[in-house]
C-alpha atoms as a PDB file:
ATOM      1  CA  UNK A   1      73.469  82.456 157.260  1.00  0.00           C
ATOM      2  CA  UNK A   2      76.197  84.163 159.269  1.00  0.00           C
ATOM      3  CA  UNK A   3      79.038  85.779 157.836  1.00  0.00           C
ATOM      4  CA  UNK A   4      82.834  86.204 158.879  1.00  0.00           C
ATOM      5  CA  UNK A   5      85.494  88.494 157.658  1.00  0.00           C
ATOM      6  CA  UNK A   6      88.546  90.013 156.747  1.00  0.00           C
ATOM      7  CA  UNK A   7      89.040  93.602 156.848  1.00  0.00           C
ATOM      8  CA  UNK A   8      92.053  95.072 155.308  1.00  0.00           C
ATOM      9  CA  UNK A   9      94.528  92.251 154.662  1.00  0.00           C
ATOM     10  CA  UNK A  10      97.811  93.766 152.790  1.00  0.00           C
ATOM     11  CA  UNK A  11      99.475  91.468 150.009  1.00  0.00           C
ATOM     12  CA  UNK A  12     102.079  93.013 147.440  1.00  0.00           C
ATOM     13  CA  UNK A  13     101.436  91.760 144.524  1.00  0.00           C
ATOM     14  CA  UNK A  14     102.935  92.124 140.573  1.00  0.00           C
ATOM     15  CA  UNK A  15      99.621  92.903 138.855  1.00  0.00           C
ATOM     16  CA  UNK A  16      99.124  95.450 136.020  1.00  0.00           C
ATOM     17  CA  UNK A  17      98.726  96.196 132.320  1.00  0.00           C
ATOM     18  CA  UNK A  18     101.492  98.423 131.909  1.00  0.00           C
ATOM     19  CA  UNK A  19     105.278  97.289 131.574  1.00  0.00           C
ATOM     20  CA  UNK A  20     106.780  99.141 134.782  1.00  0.00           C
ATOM     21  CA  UNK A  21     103.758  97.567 136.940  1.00  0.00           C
ATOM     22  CA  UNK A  22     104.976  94.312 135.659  1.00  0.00           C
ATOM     23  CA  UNK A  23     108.850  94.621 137.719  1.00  0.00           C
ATOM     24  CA  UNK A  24     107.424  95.577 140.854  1.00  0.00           C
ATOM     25  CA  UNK A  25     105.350  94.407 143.530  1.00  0.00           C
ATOM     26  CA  UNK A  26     102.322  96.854 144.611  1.00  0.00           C
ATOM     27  CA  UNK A  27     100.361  96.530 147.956  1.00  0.00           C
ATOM     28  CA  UNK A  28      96.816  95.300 147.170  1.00  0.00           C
ATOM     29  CA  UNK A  29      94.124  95.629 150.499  1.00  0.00           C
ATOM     30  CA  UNK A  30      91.416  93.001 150.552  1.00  0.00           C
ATOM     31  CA  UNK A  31      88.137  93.075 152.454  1.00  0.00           C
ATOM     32  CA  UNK A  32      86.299  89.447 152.661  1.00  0.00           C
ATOM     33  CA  UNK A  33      83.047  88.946 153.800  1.00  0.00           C
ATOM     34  CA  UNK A  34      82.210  84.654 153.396  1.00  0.00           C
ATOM     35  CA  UNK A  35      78.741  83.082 154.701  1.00  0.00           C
ATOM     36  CA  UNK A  36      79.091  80.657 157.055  1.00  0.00           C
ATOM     37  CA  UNK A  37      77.280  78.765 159.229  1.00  0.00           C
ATOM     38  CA  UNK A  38      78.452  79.186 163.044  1.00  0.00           C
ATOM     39  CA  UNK A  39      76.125  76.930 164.954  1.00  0.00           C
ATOM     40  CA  UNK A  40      78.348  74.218 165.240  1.00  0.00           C
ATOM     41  CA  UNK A  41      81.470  75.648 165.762  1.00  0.00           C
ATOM     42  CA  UNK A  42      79.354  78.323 168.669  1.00  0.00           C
ATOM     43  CA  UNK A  43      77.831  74.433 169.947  1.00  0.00           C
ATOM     44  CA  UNK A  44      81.386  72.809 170.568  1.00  0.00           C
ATOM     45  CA  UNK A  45      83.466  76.040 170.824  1.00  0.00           C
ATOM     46  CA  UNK A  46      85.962  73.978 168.035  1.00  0.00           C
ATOM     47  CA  UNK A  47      87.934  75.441 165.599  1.00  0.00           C
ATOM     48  CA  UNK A  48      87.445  72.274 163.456  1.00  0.00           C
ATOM     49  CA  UNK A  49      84.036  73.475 162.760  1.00  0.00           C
ATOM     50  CA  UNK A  50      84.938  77.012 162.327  1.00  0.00           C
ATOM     51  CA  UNK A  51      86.127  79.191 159.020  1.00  0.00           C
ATOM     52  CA  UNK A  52      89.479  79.253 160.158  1.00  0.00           C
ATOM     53  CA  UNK A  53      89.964  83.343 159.065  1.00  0.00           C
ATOM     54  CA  UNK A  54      93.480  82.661 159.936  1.00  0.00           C
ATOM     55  CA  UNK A  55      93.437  79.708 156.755  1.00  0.00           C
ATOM     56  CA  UNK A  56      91.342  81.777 154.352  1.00  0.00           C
ATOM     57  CA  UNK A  57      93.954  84.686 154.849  1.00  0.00           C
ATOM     58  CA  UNK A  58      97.101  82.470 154.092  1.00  0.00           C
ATOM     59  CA  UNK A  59      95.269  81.182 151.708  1.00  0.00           C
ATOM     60  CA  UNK A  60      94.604  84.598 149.927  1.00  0.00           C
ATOM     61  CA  UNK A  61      98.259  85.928 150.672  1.00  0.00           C
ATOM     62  CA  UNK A  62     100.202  82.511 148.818  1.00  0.00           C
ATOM     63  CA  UNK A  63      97.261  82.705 145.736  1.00  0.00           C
ATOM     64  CA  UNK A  64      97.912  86.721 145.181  1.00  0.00           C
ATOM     65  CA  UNK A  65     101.771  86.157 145.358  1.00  0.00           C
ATOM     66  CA  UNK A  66     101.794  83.300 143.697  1.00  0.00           C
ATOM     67  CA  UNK A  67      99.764  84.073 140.417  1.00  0.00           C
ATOM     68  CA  UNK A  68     100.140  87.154 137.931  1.00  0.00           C
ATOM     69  CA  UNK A  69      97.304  88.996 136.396  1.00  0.00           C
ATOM     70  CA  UNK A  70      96.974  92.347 134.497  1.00  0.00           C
ATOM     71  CA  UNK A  71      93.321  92.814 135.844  1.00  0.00           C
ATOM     72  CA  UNK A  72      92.181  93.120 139.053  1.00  0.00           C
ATOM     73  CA  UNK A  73      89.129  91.576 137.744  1.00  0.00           C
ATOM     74  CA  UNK A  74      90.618  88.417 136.506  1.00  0.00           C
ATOM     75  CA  UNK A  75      92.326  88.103 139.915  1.00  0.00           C
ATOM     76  CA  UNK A  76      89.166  88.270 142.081  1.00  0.00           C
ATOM     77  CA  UNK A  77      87.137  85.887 139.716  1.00  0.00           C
ATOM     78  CA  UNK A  78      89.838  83.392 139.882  1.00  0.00           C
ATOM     79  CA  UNK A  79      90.372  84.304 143.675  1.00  0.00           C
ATOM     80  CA  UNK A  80      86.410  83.783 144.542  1.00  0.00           C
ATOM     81  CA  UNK A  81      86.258  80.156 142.546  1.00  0.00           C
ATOM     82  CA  UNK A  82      89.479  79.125 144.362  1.00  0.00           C
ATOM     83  CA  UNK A  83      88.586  79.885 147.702  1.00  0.00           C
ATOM     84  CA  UNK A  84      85.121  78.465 147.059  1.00  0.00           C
ATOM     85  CA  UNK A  85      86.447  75.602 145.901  1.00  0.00           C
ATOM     86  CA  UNK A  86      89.136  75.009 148.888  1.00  0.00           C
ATOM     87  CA  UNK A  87      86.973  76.118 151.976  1.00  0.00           C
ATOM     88  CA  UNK A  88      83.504  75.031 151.019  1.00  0.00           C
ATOM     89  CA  UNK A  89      81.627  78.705 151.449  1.00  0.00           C
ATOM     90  CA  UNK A  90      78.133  79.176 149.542  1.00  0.00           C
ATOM     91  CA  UNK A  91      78.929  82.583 149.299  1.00  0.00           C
ATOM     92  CA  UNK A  92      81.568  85.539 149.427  1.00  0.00           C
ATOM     93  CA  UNK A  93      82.320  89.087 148.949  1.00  0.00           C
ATOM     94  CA  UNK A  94      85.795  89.813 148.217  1.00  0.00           C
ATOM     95  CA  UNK A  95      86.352  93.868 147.330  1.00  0.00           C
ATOM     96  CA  UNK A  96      90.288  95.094 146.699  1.00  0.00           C
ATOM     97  CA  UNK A  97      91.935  98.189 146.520  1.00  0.00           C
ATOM     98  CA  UNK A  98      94.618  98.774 144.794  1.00  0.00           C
ATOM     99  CA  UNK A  99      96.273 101.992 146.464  1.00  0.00           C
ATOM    100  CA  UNK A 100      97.950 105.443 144.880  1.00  0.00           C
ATOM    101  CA  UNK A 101      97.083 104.098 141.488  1.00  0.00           C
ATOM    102  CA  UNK A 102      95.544 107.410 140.139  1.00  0.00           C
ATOM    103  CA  UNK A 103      96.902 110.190 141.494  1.00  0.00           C
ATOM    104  CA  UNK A 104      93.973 112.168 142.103  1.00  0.00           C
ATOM    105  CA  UNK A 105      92.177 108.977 144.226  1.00  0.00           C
ATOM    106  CA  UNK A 106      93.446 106.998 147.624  1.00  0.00           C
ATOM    107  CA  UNK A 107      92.745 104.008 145.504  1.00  0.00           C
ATOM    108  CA  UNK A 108      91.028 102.071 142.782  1.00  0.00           C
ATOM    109  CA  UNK A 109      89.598  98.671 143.046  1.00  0.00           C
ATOM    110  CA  UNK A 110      86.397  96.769 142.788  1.00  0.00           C
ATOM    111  CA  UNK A 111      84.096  94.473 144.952  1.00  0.00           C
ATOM    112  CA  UNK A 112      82.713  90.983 143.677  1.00  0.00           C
ATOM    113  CA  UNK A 113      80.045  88.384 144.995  1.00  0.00           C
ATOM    114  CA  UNK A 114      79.592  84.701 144.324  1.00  0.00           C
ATOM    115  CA  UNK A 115      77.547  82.026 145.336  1.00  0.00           C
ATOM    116  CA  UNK A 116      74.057  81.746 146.440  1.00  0.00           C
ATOM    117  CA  UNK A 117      72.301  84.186 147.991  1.00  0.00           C
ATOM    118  CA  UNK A 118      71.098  83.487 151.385  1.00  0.00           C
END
């Protein structure tokens, strides 16, 4: 199985436990990696066949900014099923970093996989 990805898409978000993270929006970074097969889409050089990155990342921006979570870990889960669900992948890797969190650390975050493995 092949994979495409995402590296490094930016979406502000309001996520966080504490009251002050719950006013503002904070930058979250995603990296995707989603199997795919490419045969098809390499055979007839058509997007229609393709994992439109260009879909999956909208798709990612309008969830993040559309939902509110405290965890980072409820957001991925929920993130994975959805984009499971809408795009048809057998498997993904989704990590996210959630920048200048602790002070001592560029960022915090946490990397998930779903699906089958291939």
């Amino acid at each position: 199985m092949d994979k495409v990805f995402i590296k490094g898409l930016e979406v502000d978000a309001v996520i966080g436990v504490y009251d002050w993270e719950k006013q503002v929006r904070q930058p979250l970074v995603f990296d995707l990696e989603m199997a795919w097969n490419i045969r098809v889409a390499a055979q007839t050089d058509d997007l229609m066949h393709a994992l439109n990155y260009q879909a999956v990342a909208e798709f990612v921006e309008r969830f993040v900014r559309e939902q509110h979570f405290q965890l980072l870990e409820s957001l991925l889960d929920r993130l994975a099923d959805s984009l499971m669900q809408e795009f048809g992948m057998p498997w993904l890797s989704i990590q996210v970093e959630k920048p200048a969190v602790v002070p001592q650390a560029r960022a915090v975050g946490l990397r998930i996989e779903r699906g089958d493995e291939f």
